[in-house]
PDB file of N, CA and C in Angstrom:
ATOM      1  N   UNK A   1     -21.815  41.066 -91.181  1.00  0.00           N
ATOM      2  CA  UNK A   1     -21.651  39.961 -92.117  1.00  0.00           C
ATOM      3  C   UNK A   1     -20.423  39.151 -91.693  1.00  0.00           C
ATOM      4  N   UNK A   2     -20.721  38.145 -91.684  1.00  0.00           N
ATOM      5  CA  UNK A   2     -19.088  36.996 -90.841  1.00  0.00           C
ATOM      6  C   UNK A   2     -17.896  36.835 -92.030  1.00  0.00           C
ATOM      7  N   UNK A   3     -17.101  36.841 -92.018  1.00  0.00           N
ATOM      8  CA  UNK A   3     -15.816  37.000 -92.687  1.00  0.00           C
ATOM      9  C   UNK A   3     -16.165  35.497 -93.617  1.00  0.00           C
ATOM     10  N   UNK A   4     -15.508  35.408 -94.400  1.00  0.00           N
ATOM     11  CA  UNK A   4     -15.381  34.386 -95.636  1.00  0.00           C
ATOM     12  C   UNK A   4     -14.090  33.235 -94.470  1.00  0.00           C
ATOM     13  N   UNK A   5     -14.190  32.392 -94.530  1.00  0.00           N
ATOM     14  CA  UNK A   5     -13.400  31.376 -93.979  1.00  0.00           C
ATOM     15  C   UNK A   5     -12.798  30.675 -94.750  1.00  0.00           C
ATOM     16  N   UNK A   6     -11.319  31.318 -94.190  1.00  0.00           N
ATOM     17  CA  UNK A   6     -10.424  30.615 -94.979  1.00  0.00           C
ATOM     18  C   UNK A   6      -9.967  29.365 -95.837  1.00  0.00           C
ATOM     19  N   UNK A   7     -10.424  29.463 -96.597  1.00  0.00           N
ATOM     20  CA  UNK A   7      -9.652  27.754 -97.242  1.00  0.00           C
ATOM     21  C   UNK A   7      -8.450  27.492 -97.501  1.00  0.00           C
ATOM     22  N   UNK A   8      -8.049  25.867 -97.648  1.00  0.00           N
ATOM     23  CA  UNK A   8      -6.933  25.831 -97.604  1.00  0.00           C
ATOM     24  C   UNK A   8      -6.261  25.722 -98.895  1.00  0.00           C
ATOM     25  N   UNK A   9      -5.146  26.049 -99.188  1.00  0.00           N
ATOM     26  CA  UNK A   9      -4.892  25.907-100.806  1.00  0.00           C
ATOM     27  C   UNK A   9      -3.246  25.466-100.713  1.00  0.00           C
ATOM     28  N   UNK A  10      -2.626  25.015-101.626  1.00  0.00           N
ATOM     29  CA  UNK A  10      -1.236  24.855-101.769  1.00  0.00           C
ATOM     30  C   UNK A  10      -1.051  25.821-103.102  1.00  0.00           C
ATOM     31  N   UNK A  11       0.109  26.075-102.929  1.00  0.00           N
ATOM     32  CA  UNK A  11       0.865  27.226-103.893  1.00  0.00           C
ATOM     33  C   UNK A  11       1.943  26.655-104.763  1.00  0.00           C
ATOM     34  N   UNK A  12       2.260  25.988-105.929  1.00  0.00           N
ATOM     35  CA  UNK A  12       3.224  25.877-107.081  1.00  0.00           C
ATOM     36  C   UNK A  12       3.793  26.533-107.855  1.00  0.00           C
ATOM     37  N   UNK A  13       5.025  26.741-108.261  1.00  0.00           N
ATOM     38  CA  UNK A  13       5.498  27.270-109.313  1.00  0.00           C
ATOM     39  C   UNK A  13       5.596  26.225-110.370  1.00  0.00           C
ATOM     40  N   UNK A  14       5.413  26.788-111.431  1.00  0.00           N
ATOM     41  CA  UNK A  14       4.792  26.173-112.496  1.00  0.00           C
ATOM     42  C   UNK A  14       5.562  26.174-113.709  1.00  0.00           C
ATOM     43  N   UNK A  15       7.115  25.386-114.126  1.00  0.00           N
ATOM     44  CA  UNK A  15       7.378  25.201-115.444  1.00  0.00           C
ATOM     45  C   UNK A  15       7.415  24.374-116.845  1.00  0.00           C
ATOM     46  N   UNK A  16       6.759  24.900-117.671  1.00  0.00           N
ATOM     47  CA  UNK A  16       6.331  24.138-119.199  1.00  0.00           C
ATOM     48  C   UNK A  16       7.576  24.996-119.843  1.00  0.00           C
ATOM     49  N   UNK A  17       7.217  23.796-120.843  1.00  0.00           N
ATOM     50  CA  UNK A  17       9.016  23.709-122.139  1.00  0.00           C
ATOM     51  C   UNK A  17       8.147  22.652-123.070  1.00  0.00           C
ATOM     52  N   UNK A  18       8.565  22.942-124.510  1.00  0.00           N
ATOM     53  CA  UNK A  18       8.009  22.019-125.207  1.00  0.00           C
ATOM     54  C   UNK A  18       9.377  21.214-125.660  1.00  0.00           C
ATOM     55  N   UNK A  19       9.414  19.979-125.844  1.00  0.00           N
ATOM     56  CA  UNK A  19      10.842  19.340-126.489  1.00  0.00           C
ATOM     57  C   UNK A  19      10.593  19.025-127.760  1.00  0.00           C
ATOM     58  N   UNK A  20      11.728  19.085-128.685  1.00  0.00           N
ATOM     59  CA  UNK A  20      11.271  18.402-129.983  1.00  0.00           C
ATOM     60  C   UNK A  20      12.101  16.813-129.883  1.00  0.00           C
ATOM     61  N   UNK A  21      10.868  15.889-130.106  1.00  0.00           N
ATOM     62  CA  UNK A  21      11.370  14.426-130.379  1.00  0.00           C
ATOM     63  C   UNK A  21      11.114  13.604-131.962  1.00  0.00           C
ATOM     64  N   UNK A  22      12.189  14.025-132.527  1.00  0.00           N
ATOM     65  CA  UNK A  22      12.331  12.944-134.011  1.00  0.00           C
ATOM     66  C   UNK A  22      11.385  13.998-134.542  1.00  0.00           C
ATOM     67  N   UNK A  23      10.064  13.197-135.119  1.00  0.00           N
ATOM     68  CA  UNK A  23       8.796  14.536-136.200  1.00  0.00           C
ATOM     69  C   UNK A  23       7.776  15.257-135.245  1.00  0.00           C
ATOM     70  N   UNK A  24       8.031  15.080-134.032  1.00  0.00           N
ATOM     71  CA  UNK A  24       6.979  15.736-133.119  1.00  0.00           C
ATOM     72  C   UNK A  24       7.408  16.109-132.417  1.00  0.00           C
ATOM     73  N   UNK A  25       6.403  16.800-131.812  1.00  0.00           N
ATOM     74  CA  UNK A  25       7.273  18.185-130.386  1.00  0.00           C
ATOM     75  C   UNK A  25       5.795  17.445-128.896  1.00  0.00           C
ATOM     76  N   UNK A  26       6.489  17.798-127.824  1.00  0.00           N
ATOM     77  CA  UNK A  26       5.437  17.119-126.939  1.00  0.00           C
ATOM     78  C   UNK A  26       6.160  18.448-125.582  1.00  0.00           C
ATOM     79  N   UNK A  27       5.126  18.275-124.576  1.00  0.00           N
ATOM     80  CA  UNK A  27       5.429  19.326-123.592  1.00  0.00           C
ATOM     81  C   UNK A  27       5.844  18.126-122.414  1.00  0.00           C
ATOM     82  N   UNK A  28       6.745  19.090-121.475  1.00  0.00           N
ATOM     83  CA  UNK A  28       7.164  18.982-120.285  1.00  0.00           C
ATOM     84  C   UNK A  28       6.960  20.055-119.052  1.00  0.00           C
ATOM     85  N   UNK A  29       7.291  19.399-118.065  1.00  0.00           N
ATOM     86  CA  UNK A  29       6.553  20.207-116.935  1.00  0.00           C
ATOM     87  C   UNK A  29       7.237  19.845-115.537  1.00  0.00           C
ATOM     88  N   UNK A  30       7.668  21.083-115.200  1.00  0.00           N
ATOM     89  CA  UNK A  30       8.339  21.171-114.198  1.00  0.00           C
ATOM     90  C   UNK A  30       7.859  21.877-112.554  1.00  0.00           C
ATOM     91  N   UNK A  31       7.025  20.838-112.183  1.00  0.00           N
ATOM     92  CA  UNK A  31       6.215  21.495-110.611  1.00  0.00           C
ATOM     93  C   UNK A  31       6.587  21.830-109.095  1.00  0.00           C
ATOM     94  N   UNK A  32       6.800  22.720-108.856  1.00  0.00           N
ATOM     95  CA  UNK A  32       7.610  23.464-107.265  1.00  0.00           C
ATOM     96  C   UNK A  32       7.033  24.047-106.298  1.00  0.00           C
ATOM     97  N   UNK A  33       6.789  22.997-105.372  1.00  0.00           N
ATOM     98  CA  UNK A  33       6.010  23.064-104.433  1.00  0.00           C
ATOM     99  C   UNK A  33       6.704  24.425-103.386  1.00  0.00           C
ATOM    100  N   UNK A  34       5.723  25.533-103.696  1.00  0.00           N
ATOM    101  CA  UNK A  34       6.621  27.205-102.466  1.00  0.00           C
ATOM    102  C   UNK A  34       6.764  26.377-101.193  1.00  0.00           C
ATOM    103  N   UNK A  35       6.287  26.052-100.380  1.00  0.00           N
ATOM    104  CA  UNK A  35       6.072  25.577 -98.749  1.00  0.00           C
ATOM    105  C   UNK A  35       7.255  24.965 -98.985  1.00  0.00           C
ATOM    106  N   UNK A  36       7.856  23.835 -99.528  1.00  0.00           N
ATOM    107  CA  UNK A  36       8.215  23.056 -99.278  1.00  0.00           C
ATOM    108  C   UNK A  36       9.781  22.520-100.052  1.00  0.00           C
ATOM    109  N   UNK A  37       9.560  23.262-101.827  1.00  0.00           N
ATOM    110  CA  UNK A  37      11.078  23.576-102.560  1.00  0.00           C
ATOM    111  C   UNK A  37      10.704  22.182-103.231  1.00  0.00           C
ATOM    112  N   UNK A  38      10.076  20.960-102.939  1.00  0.00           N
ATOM    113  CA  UNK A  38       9.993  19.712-103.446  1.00  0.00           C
ATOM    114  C   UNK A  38       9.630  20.011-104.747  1.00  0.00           C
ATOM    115  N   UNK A  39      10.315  19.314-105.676  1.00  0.00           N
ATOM    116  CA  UNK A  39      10.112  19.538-107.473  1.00  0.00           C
ATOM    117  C   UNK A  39       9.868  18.473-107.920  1.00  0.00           C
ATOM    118  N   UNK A  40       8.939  18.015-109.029  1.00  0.00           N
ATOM    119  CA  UNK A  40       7.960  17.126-109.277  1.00  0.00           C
ATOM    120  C   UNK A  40       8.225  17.187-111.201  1.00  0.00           C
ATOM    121  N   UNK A  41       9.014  16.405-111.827  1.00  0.00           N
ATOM    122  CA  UNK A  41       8.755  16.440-112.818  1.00  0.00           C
ATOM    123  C   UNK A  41       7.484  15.653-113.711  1.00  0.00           C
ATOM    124  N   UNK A  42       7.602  16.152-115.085  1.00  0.00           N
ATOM    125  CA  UNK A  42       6.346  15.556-115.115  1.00  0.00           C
ATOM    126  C   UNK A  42       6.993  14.726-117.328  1.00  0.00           C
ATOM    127  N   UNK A  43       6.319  14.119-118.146  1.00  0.00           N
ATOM    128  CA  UNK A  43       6.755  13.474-119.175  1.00  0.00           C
ATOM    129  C   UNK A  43       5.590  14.402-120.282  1.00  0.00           C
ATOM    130  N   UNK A  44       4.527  14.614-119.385  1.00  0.00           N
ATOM    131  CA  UNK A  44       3.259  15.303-120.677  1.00  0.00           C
ATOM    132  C   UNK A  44       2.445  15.973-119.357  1.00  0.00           C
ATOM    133  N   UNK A  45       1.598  16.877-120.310  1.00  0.00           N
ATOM    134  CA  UNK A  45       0.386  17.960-119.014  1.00  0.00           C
ATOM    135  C   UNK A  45      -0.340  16.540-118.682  1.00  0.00           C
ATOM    136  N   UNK A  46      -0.763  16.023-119.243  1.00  0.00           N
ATOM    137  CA  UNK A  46      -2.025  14.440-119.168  1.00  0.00           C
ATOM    138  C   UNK A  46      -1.460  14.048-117.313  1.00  0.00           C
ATOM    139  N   UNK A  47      -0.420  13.940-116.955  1.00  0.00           N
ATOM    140  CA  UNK A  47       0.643  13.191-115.832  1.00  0.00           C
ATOM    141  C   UNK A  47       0.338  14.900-115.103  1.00  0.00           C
ATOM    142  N   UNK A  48       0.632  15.712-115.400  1.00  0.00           N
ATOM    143  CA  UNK A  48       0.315  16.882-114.761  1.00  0.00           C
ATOM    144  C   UNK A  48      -0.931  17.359-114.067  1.00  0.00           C
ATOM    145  N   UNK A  49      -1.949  17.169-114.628  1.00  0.00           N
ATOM    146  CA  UNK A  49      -3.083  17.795-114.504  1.00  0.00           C
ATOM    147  C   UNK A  49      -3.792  16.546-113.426  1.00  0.00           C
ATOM    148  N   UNK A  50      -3.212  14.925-113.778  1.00  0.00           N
ATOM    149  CA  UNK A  50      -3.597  13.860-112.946  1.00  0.00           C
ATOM    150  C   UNK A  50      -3.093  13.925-111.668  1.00  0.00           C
ATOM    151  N   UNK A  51      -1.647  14.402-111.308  1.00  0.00           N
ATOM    152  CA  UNK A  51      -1.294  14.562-110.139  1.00  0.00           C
ATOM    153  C   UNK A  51      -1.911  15.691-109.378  1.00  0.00           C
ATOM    154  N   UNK A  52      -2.113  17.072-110.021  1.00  0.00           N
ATOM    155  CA  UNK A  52      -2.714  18.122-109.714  1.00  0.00           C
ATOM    156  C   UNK A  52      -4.516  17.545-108.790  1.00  0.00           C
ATOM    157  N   UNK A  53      -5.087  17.032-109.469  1.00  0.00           N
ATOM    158  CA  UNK A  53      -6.073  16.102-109.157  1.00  0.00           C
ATOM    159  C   UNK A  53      -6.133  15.354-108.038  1.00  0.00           C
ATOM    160  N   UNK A  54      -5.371  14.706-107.490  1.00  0.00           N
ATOM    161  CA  UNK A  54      -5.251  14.021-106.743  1.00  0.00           C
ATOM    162  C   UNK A  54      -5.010  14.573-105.728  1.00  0.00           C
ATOM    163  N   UNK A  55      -3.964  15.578-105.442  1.00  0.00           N
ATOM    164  CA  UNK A  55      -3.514  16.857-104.649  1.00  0.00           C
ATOM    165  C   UNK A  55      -4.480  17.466-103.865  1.00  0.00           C
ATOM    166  N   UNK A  56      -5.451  17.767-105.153  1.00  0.00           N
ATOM    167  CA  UNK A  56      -6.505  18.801-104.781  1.00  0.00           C
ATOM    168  C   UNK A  56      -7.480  17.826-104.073  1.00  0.00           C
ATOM    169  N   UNK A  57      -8.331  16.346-104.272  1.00  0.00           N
ATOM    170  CA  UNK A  57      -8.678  15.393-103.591  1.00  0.00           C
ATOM    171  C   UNK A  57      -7.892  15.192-101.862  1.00  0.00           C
ATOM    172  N   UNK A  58      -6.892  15.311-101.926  1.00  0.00           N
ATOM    173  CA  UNK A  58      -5.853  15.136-100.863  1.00  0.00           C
ATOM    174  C   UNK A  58      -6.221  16.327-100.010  1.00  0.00           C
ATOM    175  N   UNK A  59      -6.311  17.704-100.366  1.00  0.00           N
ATOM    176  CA  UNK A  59      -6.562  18.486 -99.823  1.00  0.00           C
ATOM    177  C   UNK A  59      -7.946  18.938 -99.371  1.00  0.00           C
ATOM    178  N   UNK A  60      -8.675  18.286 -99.846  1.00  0.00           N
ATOM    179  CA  UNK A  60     -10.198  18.474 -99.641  1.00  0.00           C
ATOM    180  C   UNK A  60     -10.399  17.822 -98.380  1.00  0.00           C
ATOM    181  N   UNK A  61      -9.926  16.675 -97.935  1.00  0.00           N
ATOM    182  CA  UNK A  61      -9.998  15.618 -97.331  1.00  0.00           C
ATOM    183  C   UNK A  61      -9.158  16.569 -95.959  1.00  0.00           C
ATOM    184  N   UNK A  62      -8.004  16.798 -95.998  1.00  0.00           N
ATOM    185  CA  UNK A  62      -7.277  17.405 -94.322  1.00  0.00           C
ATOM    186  C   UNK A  62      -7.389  18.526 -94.401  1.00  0.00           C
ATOM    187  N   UNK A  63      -7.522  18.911 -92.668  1.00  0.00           N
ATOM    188  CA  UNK A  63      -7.687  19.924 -92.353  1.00  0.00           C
ATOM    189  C   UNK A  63      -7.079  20.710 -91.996  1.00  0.00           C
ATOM    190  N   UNK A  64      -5.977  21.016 -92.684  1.00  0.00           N
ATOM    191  CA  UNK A  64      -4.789  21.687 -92.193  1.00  0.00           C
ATOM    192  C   UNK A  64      -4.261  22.805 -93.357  1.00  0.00           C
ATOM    193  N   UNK A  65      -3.871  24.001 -93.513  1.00  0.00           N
ATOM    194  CA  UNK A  65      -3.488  25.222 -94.360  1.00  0.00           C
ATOM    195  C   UNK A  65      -2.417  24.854 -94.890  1.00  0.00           C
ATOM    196  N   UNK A  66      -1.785  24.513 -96.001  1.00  0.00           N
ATOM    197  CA  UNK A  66      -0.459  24.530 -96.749  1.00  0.00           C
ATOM    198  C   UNK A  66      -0.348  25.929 -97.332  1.00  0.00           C
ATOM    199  N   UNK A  67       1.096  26.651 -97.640  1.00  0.00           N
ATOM    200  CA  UNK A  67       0.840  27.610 -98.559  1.00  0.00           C
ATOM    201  C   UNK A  67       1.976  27.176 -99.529  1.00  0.00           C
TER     202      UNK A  67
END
């Protein structure tokens, strides 16, 4: 049976915090790219999950292994 072939994936560390502003509380998000140490803040998950998206589009597309 031929081995499963590798895909490529990138690896994040991943920090959420909720803030309280005036009568509401809203989340923040703090993204850390392992390979690379580059940190990516974020204002709400909505900005999070859109960049995440795009990433993963980005990565579909080259052919090259990030970890």
């Amino acid at each position: 049976m031929p081995a499963d072939p590798v895909q490529p994936y990138t690896s994040y560390l991943l920090r959420v915090w909720r803030v309280q502003e005036q009568d509401r509380s809203s989340c923040r998000a703090l993204l850390e790219s392992i390979a690379t140490g580059e940190r990516i803040g974020f204002d709400n998950l909505a900005d999070l999950v859109a960049f995440l998206e795009v990433q993963m589009r980005a990565e579909d597309q080259s052919p090259d292994m990030r970890d």
